[in-house]
PDB file of N, CA and C in Angstrom:
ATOM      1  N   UNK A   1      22.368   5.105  23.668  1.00  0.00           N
ATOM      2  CA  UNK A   1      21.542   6.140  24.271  1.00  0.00           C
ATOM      3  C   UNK A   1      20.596   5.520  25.288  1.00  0.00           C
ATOM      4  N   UNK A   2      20.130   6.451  26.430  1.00  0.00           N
ATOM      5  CA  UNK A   2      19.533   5.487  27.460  1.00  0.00           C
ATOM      6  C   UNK A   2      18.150   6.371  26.911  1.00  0.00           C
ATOM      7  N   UNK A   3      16.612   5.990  26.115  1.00  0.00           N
ATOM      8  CA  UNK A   3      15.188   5.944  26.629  1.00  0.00           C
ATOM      9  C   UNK A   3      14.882   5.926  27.781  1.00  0.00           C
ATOM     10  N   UNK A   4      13.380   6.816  27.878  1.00  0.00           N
ATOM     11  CA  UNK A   4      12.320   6.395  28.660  1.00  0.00           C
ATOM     12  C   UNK A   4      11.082   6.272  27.628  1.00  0.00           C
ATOM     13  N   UNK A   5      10.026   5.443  28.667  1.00  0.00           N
ATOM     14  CA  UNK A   5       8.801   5.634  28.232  1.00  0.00           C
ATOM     15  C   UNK A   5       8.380   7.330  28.115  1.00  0.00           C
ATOM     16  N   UNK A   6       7.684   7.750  26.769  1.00  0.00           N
ATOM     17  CA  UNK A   6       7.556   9.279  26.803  1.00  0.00           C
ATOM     18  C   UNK A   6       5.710   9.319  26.550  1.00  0.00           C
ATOM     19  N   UNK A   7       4.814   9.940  26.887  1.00  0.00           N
ATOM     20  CA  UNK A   7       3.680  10.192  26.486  1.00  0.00           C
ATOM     21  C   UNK A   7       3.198  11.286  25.737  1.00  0.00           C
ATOM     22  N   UNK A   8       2.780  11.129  24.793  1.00  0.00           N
ATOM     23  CA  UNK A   8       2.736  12.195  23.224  1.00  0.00           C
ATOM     24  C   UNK A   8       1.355  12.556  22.903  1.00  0.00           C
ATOM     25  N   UNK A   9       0.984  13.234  21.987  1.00  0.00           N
ATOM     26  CA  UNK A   9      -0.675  13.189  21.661  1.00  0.00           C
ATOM     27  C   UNK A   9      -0.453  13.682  20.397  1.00  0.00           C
ATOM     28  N   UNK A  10      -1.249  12.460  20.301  1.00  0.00           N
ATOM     29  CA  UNK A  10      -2.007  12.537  18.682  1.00  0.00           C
ATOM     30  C   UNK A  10      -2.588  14.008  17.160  1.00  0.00           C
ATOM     31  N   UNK A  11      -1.783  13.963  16.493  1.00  0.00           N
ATOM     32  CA  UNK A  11      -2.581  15.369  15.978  1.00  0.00           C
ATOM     33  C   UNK A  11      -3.908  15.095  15.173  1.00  0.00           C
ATOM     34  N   UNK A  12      -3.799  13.904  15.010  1.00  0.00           N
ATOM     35  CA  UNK A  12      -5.238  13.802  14.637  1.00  0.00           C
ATOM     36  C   UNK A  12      -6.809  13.543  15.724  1.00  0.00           C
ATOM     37  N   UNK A  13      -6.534  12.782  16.518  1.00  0.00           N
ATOM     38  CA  UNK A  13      -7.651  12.109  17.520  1.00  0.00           C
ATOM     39  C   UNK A  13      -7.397  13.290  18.655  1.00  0.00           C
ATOM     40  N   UNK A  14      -6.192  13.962  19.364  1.00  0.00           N
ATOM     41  CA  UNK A  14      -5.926  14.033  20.351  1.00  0.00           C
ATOM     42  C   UNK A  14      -6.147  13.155  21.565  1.00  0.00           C
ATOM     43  N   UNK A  15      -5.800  11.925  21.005  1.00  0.00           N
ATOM     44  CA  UNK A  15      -5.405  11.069  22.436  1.00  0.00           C
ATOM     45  C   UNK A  15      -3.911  11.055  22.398  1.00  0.00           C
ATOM     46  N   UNK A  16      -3.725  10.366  24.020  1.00  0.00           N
ATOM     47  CA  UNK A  16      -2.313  10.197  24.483  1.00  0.00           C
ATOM     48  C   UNK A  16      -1.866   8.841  23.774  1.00  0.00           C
ATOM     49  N   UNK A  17      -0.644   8.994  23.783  1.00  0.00           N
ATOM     50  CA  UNK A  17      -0.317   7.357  22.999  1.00  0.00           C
ATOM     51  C   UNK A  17       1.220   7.565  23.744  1.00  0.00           C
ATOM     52  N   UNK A  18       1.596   5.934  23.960  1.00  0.00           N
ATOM     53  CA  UNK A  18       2.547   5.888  24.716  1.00  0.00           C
ATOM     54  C   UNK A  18       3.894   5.563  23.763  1.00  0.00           C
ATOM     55  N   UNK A  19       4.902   6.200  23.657  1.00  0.00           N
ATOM     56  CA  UNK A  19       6.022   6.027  22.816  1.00  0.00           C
ATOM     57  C   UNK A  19       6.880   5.318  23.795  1.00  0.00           C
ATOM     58  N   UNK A  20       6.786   4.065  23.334  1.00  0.00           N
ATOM     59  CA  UNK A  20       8.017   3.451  24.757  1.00  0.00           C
ATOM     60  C   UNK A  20       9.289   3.068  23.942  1.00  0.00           C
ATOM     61  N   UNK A  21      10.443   3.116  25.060  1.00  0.00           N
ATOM     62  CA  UNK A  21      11.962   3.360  24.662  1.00  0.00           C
ATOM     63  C   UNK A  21      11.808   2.233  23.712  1.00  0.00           C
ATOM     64  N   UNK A  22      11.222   0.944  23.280  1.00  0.00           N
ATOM     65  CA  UNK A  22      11.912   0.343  22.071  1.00  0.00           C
ATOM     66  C   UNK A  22      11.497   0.866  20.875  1.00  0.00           C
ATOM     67  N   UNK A  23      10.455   1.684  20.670  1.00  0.00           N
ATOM     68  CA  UNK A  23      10.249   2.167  19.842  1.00  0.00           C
ATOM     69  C   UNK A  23      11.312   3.258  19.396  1.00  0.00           C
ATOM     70  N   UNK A  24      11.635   3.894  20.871  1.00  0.00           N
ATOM     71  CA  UNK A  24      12.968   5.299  20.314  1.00  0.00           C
ATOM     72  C   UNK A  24      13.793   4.681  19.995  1.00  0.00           C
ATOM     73  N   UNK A  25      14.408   3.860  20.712  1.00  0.00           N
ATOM     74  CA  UNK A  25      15.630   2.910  20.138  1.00  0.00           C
ATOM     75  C   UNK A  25      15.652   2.549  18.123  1.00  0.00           C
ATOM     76  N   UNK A  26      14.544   2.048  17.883  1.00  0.00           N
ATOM     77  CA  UNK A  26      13.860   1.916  16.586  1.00  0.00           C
ATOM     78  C   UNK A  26      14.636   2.778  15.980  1.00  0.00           C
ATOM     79  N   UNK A  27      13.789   4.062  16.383  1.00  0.00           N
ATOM     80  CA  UNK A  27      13.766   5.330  15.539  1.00  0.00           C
ATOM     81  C   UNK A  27      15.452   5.567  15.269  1.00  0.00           C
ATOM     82  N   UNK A  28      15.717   5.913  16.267  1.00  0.00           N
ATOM     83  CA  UNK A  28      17.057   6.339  16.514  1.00  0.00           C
ATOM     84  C   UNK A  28      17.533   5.291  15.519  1.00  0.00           C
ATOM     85  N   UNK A  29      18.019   3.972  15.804  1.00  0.00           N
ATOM     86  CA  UNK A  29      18.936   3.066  15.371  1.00  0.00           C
ATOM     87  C   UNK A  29      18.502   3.379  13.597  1.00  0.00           C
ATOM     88  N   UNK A  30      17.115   3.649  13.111  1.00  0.00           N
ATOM     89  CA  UNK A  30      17.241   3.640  11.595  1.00  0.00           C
ATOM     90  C   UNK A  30      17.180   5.374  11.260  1.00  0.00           C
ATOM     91  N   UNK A  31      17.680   6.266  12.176  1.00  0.00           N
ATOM     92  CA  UNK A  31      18.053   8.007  12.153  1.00  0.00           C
ATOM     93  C   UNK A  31      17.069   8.573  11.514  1.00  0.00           C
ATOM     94  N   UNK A  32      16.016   8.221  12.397  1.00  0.00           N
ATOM     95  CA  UNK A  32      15.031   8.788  12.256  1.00  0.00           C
ATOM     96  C   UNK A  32      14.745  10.081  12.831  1.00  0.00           C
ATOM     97  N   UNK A  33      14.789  10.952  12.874  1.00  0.00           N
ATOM     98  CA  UNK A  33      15.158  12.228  13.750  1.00  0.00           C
ATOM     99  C   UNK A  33      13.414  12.769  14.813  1.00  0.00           C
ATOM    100  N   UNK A  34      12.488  12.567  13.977  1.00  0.00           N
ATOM    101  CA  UNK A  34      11.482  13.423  14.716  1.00  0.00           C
ATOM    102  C   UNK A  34      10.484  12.426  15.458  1.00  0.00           C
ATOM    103  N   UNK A  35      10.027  12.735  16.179  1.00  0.00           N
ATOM    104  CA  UNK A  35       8.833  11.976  16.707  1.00  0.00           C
ATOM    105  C   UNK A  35       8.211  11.642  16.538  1.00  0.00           C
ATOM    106  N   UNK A  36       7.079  10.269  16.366  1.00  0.00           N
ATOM    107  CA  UNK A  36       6.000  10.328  16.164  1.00  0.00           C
ATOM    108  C   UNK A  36       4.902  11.378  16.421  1.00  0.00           C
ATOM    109  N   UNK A  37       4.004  11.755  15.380  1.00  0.00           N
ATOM    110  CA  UNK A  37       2.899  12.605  15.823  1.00  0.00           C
ATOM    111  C   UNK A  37       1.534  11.845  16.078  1.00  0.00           C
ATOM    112  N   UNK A  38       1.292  10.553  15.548  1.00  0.00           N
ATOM    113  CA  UNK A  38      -0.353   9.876  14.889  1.00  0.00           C
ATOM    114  C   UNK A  38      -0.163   8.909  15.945  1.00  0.00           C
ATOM    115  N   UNK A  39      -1.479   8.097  16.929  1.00  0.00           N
ATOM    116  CA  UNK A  39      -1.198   7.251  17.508  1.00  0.00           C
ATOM    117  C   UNK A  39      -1.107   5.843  16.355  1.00  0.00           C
ATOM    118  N   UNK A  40      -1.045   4.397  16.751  1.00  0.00           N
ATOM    119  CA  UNK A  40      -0.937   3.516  16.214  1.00  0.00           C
ATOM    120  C   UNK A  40      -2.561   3.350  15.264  1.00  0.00           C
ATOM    121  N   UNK A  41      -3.379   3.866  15.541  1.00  0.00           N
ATOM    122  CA  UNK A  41      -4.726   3.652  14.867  1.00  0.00           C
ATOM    123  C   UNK A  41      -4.648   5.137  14.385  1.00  0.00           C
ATOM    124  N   UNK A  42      -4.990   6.016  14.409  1.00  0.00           N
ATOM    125  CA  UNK A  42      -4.476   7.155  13.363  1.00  0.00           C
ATOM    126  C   UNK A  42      -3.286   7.086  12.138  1.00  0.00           C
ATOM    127  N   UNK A  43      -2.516   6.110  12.406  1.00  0.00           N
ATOM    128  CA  UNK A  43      -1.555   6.050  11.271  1.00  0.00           C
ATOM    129  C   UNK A  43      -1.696   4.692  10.830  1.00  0.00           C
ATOM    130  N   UNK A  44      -2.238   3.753  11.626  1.00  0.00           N
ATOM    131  CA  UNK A  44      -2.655   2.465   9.860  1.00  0.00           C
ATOM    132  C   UNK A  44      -4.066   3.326   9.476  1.00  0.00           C
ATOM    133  N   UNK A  45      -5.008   4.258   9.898  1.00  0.00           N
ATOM    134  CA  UNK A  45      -6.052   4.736   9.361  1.00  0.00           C
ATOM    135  C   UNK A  45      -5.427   5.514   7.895  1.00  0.00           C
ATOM    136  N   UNK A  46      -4.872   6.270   8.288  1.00  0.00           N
ATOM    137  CA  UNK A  46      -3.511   7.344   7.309  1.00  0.00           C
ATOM    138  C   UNK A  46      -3.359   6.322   6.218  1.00  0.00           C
ATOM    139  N   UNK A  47      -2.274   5.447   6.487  1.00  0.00           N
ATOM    140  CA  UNK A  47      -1.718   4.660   5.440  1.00  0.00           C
ATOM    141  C   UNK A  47      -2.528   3.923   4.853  1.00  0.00           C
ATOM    142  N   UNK A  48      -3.678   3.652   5.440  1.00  0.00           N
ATOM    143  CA  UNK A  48      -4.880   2.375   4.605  1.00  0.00           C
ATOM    144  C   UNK A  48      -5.684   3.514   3.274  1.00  0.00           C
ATOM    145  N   UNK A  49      -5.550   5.176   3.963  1.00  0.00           N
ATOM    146  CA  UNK A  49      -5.984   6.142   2.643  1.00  0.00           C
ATOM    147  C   UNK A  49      -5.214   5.839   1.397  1.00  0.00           C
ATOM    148  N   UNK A  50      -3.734   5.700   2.214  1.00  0.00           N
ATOM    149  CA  UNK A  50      -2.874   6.311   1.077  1.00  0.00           C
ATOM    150  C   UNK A  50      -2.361   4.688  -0.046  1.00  0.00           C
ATOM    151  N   UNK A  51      -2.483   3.860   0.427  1.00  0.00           N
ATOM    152  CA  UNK A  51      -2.097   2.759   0.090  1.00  0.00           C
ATOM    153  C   UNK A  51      -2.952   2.284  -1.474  1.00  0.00           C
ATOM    154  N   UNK A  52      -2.612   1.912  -2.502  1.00  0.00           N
ATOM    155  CA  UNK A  52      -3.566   1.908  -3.719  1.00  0.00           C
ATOM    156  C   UNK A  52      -4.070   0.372  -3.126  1.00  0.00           C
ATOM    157  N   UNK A  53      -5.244   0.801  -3.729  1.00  0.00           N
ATOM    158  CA  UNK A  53      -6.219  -0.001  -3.318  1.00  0.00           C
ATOM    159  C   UNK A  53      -5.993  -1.413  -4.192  1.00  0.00           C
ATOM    160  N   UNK A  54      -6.664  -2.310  -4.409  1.00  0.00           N
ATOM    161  CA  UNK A  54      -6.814  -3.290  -5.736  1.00  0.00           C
ATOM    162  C   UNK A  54      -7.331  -2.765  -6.576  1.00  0.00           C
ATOM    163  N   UNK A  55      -6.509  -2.823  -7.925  1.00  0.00           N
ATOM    164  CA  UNK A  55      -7.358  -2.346  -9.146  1.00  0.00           C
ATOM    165  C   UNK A  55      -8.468  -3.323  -9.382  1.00  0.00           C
ATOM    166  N   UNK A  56      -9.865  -2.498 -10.031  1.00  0.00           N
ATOM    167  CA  UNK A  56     -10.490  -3.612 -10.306  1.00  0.00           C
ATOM    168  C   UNK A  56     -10.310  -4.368 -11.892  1.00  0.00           C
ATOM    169  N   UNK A  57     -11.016  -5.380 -11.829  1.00  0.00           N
ATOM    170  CA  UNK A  57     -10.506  -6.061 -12.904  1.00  0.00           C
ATOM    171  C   UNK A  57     -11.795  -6.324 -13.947  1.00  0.00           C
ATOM    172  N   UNK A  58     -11.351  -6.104 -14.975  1.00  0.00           N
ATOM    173  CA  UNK A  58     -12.360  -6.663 -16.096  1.00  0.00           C
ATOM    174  C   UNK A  58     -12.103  -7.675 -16.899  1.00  0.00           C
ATOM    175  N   UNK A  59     -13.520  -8.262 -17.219  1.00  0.00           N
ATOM    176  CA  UNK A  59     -13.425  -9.559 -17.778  1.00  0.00           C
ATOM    177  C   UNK A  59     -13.287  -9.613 -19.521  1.00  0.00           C
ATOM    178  N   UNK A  60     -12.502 -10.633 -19.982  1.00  0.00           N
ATOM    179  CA  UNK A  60     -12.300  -9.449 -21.291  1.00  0.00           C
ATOM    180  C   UNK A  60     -12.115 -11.009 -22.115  1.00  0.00           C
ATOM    181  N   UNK A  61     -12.189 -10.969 -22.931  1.00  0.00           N
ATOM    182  CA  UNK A  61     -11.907 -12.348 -24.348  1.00  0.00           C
ATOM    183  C   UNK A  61     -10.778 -12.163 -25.011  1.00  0.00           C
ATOM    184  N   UNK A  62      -9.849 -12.881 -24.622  1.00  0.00           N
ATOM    185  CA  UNK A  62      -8.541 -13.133 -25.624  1.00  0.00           C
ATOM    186  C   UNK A  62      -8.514 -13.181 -27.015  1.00  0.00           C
ATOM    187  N   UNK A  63      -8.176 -11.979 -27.238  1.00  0.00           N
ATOM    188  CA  UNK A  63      -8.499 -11.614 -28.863  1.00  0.00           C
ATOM    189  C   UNK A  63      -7.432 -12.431 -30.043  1.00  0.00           C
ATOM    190  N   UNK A  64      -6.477 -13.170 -29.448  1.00  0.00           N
ATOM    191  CA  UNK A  64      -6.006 -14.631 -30.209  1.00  0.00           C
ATOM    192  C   UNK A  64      -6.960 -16.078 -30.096  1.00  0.00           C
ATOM    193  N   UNK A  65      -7.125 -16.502 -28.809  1.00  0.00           N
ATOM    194  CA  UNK A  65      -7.697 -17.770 -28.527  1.00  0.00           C
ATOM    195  C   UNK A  65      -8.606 -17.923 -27.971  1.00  0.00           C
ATOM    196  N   UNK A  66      -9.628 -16.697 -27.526  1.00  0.00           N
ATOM    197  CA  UNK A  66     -10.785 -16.289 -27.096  1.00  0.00           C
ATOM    198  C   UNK A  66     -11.252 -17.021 -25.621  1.00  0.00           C
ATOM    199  N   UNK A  67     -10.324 -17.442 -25.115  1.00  0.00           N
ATOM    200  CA  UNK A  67     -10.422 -17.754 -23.368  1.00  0.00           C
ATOM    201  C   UNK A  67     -10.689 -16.451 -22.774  1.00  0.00           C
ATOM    202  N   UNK A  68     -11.303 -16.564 -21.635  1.00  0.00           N
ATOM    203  CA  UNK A  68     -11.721 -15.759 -21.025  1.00  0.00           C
ATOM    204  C   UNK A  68     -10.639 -14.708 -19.939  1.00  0.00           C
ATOM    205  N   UNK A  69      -9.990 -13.981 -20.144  1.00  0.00           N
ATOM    206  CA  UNK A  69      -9.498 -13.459 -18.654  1.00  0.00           C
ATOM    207  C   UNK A  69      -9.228 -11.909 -18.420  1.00  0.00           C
ATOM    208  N   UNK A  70      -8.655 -11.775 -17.363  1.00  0.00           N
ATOM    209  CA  UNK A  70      -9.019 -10.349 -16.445  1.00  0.00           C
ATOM    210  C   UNK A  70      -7.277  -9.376 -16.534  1.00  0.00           C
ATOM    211  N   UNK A  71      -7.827  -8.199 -16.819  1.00  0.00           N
ATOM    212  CA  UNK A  71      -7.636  -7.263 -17.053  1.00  0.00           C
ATOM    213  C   UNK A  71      -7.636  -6.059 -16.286  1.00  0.00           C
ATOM    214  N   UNK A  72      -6.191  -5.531 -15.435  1.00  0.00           N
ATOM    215  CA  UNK A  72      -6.614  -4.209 -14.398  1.00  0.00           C
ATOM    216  C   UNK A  72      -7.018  -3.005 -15.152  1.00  0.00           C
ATOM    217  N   UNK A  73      -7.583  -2.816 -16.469  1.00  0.00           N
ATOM    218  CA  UNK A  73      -8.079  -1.710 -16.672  1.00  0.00           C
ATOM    219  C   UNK A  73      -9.516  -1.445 -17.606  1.00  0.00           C
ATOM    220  N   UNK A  74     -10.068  -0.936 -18.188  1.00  0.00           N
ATOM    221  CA  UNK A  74     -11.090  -1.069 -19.137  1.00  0.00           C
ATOM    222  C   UNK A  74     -10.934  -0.939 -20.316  1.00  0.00           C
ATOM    223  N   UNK A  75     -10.770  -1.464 -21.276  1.00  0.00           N
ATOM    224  CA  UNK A  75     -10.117  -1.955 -22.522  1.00  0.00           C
ATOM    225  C   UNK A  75     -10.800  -0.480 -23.225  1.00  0.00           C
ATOM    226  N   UNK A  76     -10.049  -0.057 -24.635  1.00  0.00           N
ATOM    227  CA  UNK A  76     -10.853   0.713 -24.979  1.00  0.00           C
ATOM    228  C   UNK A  76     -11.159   0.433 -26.168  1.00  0.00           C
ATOM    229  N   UNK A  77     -10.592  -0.924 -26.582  1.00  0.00           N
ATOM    230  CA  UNK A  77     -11.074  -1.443 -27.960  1.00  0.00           C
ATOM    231  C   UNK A  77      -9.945  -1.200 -29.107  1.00  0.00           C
ATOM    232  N   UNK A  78      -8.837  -0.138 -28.858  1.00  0.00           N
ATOM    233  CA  UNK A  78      -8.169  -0.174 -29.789  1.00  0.00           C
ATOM    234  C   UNK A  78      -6.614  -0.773 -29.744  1.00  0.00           C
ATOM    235  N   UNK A  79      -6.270  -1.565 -29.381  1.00  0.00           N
ATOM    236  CA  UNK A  79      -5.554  -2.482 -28.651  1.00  0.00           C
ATOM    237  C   UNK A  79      -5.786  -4.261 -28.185  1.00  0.00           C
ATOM    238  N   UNK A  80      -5.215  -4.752 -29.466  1.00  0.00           N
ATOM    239  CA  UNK A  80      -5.412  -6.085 -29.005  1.00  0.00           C
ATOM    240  C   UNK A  80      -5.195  -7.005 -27.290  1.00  0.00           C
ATOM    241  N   UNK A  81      -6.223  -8.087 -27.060  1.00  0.00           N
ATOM    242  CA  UNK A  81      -6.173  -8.068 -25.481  1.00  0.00           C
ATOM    243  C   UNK A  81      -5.610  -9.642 -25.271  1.00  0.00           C
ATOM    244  N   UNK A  82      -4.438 -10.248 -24.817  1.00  0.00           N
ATOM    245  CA  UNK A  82      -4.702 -11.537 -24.884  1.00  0.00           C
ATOM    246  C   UNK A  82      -4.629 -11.766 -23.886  1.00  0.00           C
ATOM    247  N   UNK A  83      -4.825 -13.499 -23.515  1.00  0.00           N
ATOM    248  CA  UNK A  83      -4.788 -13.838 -22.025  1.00  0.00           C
ATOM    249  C   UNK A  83      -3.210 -14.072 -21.607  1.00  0.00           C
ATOM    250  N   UNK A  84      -2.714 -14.673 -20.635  1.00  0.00           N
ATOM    251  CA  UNK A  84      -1.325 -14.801 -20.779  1.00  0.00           C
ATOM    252  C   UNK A  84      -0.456 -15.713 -21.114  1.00  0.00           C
ATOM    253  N   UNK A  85      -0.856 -16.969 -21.388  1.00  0.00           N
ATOM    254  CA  UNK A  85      -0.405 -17.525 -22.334  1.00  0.00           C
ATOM    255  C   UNK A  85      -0.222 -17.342 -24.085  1.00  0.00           C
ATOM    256  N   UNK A  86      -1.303 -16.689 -24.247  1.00  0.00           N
ATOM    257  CA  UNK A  86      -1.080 -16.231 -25.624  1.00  0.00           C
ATOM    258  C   UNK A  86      -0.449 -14.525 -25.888  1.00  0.00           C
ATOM    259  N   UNK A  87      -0.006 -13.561 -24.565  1.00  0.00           N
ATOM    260  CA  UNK A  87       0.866 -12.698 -24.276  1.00  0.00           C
ATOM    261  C   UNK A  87       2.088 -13.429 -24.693  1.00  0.00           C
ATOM    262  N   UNK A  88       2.682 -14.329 -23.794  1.00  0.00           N
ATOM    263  CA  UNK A  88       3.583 -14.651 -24.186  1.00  0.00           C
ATOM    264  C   UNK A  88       4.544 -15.545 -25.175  1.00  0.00           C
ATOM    265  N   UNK A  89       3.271 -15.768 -26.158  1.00  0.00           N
ATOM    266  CA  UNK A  89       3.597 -15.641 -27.593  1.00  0.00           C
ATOM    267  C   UNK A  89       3.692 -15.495 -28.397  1.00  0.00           C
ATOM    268  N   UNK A  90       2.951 -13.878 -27.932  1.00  0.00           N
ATOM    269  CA  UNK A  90       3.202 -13.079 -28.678  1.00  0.00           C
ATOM    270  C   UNK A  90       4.424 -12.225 -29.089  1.00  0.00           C
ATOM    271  N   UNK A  91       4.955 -12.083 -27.666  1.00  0.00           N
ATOM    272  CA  UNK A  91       6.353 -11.763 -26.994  1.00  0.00           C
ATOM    273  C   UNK A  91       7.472 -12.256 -27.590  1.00  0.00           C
ATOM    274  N   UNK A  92       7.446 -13.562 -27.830  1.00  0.00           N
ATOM    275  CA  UNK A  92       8.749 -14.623 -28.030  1.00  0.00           C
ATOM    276  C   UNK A  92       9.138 -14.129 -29.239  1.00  0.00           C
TER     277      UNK A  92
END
């Protein structure tokens, strides 16, 4: 297929953003059918919402060997917690 450079606008910002043919080529070659709507900073803004963040981590005592380590959630106490060496022997 022969591209051109095409000029589009944004539905979020309403600025112009330039869709140039390697990008259609892109699209096309992985059948992508519709157009971009978001310029390049409207859509890593988009995806940086949607993207999970880092869980945070809590600091917690290995309830076999009482080393210290971290945990993506907040323990609720009824559930033994170990670190990961002693996970995985518990496992074996």
């Amino acid at each position: 297929m022969n591209f051109s450079d095409r000029w589009l606008t944004c539905v979020d910002c309403g600025k112009e953003f330039l869709w140039d043919a390697g990008e259609q080529a892109w699209f096309s070659s992985n059948r992508l059918a519709n157009q971009p709507k978001r310029c390049k900073k409207c859509r890593d803004q988009r995806r940086d919402r949607h993207l999970p963040h880092a869980l945070p981590a809590t600091q917690v005592n290995c309830d076999q060997c009482g080393a210290p380590t971290y945990v993506p959630f907040l323990p609720q106490g009824t559930k033994p917690i170990y670190c990961r060496m002693c996970l995985t022997a518990v496992r074996a």
